[in-house]
Protein backbone atom coordinates (compact mmCIF):
# COMPACT_ATOMS: atom_id res chain seq x y z
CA UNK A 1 -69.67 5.54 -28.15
CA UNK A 2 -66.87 6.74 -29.96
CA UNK A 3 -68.61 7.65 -33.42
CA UNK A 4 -71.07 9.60 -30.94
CA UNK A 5 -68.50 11.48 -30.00
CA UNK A 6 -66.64 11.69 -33.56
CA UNK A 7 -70.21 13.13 -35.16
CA UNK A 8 -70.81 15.63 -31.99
CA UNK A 9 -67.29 17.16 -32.67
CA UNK A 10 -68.02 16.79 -36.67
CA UNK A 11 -71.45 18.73 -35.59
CA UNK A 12 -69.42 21.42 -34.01
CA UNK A 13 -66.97 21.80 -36.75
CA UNK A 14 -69.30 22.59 -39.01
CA UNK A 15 -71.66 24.57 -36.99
CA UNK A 16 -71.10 27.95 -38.70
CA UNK A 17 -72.34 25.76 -42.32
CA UNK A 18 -75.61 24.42 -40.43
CA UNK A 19 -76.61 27.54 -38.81
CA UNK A 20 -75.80 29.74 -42.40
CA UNK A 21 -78.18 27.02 -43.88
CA UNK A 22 -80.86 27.20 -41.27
CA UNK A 23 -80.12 30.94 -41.40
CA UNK A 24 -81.49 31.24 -45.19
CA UNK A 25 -84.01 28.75 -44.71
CA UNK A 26 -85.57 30.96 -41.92
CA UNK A 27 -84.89 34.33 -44.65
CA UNK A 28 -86.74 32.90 -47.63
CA UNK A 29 -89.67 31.56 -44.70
CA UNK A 30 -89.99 35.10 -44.15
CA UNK A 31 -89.77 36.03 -47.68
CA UNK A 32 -93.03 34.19 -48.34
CA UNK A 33 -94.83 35.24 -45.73
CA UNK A 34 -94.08 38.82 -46.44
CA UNK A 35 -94.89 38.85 -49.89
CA UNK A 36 -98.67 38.42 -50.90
CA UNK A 37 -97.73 37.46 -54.28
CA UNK A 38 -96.63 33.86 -53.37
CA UNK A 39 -99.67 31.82 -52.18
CA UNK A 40 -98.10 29.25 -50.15
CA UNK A 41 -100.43 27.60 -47.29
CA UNK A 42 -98.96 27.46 -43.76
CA UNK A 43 -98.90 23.44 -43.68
CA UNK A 44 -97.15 23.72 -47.31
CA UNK A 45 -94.35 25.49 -46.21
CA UNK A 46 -94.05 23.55 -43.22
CA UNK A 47 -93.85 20.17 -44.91
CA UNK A 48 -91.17 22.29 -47.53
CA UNK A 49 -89.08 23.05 -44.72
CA UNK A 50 -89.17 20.06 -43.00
CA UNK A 51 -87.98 18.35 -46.21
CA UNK A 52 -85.54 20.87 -46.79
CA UNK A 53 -83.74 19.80 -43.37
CA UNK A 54 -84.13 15.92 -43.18
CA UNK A 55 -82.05 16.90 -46.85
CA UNK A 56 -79.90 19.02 -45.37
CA UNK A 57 -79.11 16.19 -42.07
CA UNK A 58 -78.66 12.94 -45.32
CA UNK A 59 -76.04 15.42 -46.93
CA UNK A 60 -74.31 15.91 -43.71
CA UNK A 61 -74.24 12.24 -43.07
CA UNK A 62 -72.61 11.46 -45.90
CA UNK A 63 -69.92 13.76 -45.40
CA UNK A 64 -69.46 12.61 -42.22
CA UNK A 65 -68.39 9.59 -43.24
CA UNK A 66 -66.38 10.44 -46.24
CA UNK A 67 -64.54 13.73 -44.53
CA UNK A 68 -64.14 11.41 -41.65
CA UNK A 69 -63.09 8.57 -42.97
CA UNK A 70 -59.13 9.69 -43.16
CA UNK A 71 -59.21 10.71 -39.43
CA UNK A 72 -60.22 7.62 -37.88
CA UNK A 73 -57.57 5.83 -40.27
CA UNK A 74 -54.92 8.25 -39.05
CA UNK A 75 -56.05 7.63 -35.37
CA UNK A 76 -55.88 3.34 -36.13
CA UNK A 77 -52.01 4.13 -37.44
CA UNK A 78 -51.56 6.45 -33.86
CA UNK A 79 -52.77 2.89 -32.05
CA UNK A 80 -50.84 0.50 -34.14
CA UNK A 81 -47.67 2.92 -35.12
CA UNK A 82 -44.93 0.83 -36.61
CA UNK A 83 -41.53 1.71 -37.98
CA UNK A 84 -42.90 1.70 -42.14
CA UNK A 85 -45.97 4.46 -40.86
CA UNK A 86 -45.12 6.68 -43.70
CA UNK A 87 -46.35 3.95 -46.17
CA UNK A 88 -49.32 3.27 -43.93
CA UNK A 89 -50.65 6.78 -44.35
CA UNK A 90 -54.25 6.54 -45.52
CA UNK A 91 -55.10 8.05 -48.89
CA UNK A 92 -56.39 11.43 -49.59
CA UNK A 93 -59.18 12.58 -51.17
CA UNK A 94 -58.85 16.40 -49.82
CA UNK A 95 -56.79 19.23 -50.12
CA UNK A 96 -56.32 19.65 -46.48
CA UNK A 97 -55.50 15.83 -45.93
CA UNK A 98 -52.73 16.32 -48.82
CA UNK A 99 -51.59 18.87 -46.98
CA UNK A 100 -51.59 16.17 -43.68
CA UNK A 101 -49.64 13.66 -45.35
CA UNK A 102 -47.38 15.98 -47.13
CA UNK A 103 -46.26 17.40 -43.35
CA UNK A 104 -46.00 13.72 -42.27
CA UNK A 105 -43.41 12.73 -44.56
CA UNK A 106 -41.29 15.76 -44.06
CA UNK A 107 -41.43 15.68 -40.82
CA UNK A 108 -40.49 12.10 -41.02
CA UNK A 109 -37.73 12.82 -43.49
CA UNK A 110 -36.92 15.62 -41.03
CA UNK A 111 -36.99 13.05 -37.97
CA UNK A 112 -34.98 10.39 -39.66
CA UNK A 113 -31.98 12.77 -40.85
CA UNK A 114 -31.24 14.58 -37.11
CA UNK A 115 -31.53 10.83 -35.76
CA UNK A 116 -28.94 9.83 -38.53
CA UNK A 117 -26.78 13.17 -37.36
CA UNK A 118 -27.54 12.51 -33.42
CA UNK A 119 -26.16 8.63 -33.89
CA UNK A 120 -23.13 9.92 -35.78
CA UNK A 121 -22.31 12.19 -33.08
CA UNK A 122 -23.18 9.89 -30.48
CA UNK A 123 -20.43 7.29 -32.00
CA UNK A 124 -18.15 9.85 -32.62
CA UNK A 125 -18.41 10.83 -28.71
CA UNK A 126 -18.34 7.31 -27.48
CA UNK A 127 -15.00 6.27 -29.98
CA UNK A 128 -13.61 9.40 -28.50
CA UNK A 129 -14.16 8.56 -25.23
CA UNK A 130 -13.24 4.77 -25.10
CA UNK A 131 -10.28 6.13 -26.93
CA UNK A 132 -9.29 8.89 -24.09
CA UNK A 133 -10.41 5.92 -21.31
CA UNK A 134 -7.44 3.84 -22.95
CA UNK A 135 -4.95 6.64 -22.93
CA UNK A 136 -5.63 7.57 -19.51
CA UNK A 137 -5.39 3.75 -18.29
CA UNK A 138 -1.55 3.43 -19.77
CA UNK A 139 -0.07 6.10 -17.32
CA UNK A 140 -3.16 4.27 -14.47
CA UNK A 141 -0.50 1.44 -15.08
CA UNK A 142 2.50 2.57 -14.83
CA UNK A 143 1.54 4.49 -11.59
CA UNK A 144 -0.01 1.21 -10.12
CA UNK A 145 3.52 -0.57 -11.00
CA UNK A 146 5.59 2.10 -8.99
CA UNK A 147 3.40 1.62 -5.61
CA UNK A 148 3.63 -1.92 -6.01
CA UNK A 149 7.63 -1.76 -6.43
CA UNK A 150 7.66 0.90 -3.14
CA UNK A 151 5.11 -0.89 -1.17
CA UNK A 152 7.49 0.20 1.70
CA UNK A 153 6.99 3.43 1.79
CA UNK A 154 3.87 4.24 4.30
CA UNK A 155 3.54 7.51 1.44
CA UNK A 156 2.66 5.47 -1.22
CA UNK A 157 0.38 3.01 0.17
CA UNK A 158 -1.90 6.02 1.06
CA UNK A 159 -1.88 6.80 -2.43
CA UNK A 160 -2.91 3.41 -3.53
CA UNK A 161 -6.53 3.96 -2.02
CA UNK A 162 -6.89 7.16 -3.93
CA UNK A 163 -5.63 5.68 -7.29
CA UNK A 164 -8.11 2.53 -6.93
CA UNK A 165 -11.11 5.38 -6.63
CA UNK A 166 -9.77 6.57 -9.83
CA UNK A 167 -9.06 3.48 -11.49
CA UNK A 168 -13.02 2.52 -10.28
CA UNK A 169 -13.88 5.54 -12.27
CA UNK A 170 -12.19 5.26 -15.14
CA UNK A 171 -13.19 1.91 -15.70
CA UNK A 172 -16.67 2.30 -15.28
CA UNK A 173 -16.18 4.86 -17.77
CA UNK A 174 -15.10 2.22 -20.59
CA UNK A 175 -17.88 -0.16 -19.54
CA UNK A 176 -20.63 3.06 -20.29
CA UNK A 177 -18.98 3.36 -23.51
CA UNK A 178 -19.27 -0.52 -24.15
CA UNK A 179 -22.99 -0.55 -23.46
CA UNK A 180 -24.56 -0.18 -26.53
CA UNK A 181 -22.74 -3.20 -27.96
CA UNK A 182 -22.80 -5.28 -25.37
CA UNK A 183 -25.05 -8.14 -26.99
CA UNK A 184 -21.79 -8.55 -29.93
CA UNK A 185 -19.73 -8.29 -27.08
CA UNK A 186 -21.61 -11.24 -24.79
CA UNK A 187 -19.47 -14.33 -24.27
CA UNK A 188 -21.02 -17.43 -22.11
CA UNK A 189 -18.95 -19.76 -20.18
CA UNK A 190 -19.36 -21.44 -17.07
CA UNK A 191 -17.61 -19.84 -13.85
CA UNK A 192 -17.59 -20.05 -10.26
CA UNK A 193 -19.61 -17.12 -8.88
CA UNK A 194 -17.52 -17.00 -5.85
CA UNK A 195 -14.18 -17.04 -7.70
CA UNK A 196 -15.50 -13.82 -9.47
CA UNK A 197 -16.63 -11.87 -5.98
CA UNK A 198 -13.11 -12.85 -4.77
CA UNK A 199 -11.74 -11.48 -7.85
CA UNK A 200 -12.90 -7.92 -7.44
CA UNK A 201 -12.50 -8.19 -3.59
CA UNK A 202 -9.04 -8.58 -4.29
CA UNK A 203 -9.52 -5.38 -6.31
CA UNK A 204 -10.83 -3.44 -3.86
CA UNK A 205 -8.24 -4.78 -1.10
CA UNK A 206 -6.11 -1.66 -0.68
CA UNK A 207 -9.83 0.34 -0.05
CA UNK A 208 -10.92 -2.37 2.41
CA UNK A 209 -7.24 -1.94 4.14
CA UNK A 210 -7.82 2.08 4.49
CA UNK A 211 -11.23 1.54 6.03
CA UNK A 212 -9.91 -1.94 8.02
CA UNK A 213 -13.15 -3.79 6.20
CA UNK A 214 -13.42 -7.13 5.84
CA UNK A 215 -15.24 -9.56 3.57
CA UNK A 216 -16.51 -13.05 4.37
CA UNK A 217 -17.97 -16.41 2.37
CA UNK A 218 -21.06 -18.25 2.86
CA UNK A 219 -22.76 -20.96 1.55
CA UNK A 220 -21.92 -23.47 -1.64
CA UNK A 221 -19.23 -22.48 -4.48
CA UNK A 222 -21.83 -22.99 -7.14
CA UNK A 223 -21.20 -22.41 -11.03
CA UNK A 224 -23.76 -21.03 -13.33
CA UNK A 225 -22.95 -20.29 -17.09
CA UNK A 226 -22.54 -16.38 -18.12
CA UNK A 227 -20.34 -13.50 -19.75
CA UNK A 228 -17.51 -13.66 -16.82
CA UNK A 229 -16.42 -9.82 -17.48
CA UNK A 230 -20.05 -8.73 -17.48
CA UNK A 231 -20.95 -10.08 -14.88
CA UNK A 232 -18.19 -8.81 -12.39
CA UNK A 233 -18.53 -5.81 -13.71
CA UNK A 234 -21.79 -6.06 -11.79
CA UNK A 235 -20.33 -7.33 -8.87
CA UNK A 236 -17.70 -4.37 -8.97
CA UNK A 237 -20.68 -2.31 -8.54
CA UNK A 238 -22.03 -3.89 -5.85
CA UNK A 239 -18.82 -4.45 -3.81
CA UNK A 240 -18.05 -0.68 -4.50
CA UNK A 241 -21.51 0.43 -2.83
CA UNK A 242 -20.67 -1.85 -0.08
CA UNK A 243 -17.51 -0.80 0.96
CA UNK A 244 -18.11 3.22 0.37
CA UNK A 245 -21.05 2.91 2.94
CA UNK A 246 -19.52 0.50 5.25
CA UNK A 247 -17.95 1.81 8.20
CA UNK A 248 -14.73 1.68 10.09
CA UNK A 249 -13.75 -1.82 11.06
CA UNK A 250 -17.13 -3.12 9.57
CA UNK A 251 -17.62 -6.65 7.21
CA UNK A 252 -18.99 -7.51 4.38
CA UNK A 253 -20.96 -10.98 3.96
CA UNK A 254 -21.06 -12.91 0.63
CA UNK A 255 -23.36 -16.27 0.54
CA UNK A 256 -24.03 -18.07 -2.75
CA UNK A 257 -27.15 -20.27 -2.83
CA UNK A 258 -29.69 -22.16 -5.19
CA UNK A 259 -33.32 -21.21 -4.33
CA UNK A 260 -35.90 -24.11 -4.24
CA UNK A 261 -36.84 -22.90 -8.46
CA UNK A 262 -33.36 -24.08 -9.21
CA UNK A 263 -31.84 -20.28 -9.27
CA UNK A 264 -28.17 -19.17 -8.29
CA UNK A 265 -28.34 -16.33 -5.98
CA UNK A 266 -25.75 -14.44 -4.83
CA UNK A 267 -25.99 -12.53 -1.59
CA UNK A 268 -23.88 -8.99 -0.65
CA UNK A 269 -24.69 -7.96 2.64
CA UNK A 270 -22.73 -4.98 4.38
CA UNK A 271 -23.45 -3.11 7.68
CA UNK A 272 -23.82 0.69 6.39
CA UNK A 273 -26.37 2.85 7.38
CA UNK A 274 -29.00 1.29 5.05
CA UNK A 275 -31.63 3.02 2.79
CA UNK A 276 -34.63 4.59 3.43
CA UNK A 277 -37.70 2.84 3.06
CA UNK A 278 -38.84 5.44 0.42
CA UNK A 279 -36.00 5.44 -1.74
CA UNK A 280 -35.47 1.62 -1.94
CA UNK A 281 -38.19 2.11 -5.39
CA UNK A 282 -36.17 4.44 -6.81
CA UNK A 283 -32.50 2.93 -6.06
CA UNK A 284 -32.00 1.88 -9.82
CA UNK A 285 -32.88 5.13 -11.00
CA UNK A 286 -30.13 6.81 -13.23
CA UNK A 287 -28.91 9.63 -11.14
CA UNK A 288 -30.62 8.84 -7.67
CA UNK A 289 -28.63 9.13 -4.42
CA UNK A 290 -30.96 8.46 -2.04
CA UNK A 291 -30.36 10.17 1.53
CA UNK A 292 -27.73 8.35 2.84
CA UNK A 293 -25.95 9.30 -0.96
CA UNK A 294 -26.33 12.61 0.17
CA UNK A 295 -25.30 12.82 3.76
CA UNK A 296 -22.20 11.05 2.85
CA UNK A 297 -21.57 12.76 -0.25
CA UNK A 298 -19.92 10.09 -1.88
CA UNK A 299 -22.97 8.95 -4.42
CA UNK A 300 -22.90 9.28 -7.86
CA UNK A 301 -26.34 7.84 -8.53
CA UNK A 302 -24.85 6.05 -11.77
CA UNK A 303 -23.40 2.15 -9.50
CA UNK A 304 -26.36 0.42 -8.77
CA UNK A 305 -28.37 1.80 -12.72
CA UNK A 306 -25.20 0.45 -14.41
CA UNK A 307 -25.75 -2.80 -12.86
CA UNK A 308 -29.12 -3.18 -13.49
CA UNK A 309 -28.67 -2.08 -17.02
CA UNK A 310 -26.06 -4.87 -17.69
CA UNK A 311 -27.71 -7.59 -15.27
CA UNK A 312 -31.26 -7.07 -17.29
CA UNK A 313 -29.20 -7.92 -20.66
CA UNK A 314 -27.26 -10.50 -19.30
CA UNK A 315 -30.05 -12.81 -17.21
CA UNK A 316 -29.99 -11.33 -14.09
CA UNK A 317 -32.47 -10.18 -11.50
CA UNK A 318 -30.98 -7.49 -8.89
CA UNK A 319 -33.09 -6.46 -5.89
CA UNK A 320 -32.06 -4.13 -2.82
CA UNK A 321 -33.53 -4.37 0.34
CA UNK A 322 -32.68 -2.37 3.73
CA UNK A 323 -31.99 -4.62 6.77
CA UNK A 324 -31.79 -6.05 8.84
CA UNK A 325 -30.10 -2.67 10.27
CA UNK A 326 -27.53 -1.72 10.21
CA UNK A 327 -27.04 -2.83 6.44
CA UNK A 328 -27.97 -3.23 2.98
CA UNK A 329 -28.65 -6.56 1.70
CA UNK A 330 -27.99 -6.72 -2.50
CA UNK A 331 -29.15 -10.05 -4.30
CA UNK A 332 -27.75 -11.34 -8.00
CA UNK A 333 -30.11 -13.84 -9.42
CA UNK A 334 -29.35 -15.89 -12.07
CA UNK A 335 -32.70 -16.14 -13.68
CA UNK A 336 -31.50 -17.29 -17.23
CA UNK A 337 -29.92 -20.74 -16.32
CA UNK A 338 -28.84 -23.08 -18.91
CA UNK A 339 -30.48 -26.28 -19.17
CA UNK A 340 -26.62 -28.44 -20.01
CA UNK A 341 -25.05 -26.15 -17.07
CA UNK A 342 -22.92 -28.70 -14.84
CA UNK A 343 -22.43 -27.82 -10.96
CA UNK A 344 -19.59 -29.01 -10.17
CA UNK A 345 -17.75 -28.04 -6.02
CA UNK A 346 -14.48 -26.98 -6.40
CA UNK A 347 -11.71 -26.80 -3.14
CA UNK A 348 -9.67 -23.92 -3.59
CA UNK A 349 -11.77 -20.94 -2.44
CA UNK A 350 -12.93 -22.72 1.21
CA UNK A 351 -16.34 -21.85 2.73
CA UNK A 352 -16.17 -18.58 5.26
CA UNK A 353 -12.99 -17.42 3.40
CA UNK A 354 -11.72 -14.23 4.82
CA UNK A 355 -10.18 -11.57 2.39
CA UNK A 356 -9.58 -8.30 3.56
């Protein structure tokens, strides 16, 4: 079916040669029959011109399949493009398929050279800003030292809520910048999931204070072997989401589990307002808010992409669901699972552990 179509649009190419040669044929016809000085008889000429045509149809059948030859191998490279396509190029035998392959490899040349320019720039950028993240987090810490020291003063400790939203920002700032060399940067070692949520719970405890929040754990403390900073850099994400939509006095419910496939799954639960049915497809879209994002005006659209950026490189399966209301419910799983990884029950972080 498709060298049907390949010798129809061949046909049509070359319509203005087939009619100029039918064209003539018809001119010398009349020719002949105008002039009395050729004796041709009528079943002559016929026979001449029908041999003239199945002539003229063999010819174009040939070239068809040596004009079309380089096209189909061009469209076979456009199927099957790989990064040494330049090579690949079929030969020519044409001037106008010199010409093709000439453009191909400049614009190749062309293509290759502003990529070179746009990853120089783009490292230059990212140096710059992991650089300015740095510099900024120096006076961060000296700032977070003088609240601690004047934890008296009822001044201060407003501030301290305001300089973790910064500090939240900034740091997820110098993870963005980390991205692109985060495989060279992966570490594994076996942790306690729970110890990390507690971890950046105790983070966040001067935003839970503001908004009188508080957090609770479920279930077993289970370890699972990953990159520890990685993955609470996830979990930061998470948590942050969950207390910037919970309300006033509300709680936030962490449960660790191992599914019946042998999985660790961790479980964030808050009671926010939810999402919307039609935005839960779209909540790991770069830049989406959602409605709720929107009404509260405190969405960036950048939390839950970042974490599902990191989780997919890391192992981890993220899903959102809405519900039951009022609430969000946000599972980790732990999909890549080490075959020597030991679970072991530690003591010191006590089921249904309260940190506010």
């Amino acid at each position: 079916m498709k060298g049907i179509s390949l010798l129809l649009r061949y046909l049509n190419d070359r319509k203005s040669w087939i009619l100029f040669y039918l064209f003539s044929l018809l001119f010398v016809d009349l020719l002949i029959w105008i002039d009395h000085g050729i004796a041709i008889r009528h079943d002559s000429l016929l026979y001449l011109n029908l041999l003239l045509i199945l002539a003229m149809a063999v010819f174009l059948g040939w070239r068809f399949r040596k004009e079309t030859k380089y096209a189909q191998a061009l469209a076979v490279l456009a199927e099957e493009i790989h990064e040494g396509w330049v090579e690949a190029l079929p030969s020519a035998h044409f001037l106008q398929e010199n010409a093709a392959n000439q453009l191909l490899r400049v614009v190749e040349r062309w293509y290759m050279h502003k990529l070179s320019d746009n990853q120089t720039a783009q490292a230059v950028e990212q140096d710059y800003i992991a650089a300015w993240v740095h510099e900024v987090k120096a006076p961060l810490t000296a700032v977070k030292l003088m609240l601690d020291a004047n934890r008296e003063n009822p001044v201060l400790r407003q501030i301290e809520p305001e300089w973790l939203r910064v500090h939240l920002l900034i740091d997820q700032q110098l993870y963005i910048s980390r991205l692109p060399s985060l495989e060279s940067d992966y570490v594994l070692e076996e942790t306690s999931i729970q110890r990390l949520a507690a971890k950046e719970l105790r983070e966040l405890a001067s935003w839970c204070v503001e908004k009188n929040i508080a957090a609770g754990f479920e279930g077993e403390e289970i370890r699972v072997r990953t990159d520890s900073k990685w993955c609470r850099f996830i979990i930061r994400q998470l948590l942050t989401n969950a207390v910037k939509y919970s309300p006033e006095g509300g709680m936030i419910h962490l449960s660790t589990e191992r599914t019946p496939e042998g999985q660790v799954r961790l479980t964030i639960r808050d009671e926010g307002p939810g999402i919307a049915p039609h935005d839960l497809p779209r909540v790991f879209d770069k830049g989406f808010t959602g409605g709720n994002g929107r009404m509260y005006n405190a969405a960036t659209g950048m939390g839950l992409y970042l974490a599902q950026t990191v989780a997919s490189k890391i192992g981890i399966s993220l899903t959102v669901q809405s519900g039951p209301p009022p609430g969000t419910v946000v599972q980790m799983t732990f999909t890549a699972i080490n075959a020597f990884e030991s679970v072991r029950t530690l003591t010191d972080i006590p089921n249904d552990t309260i940190v506010t």
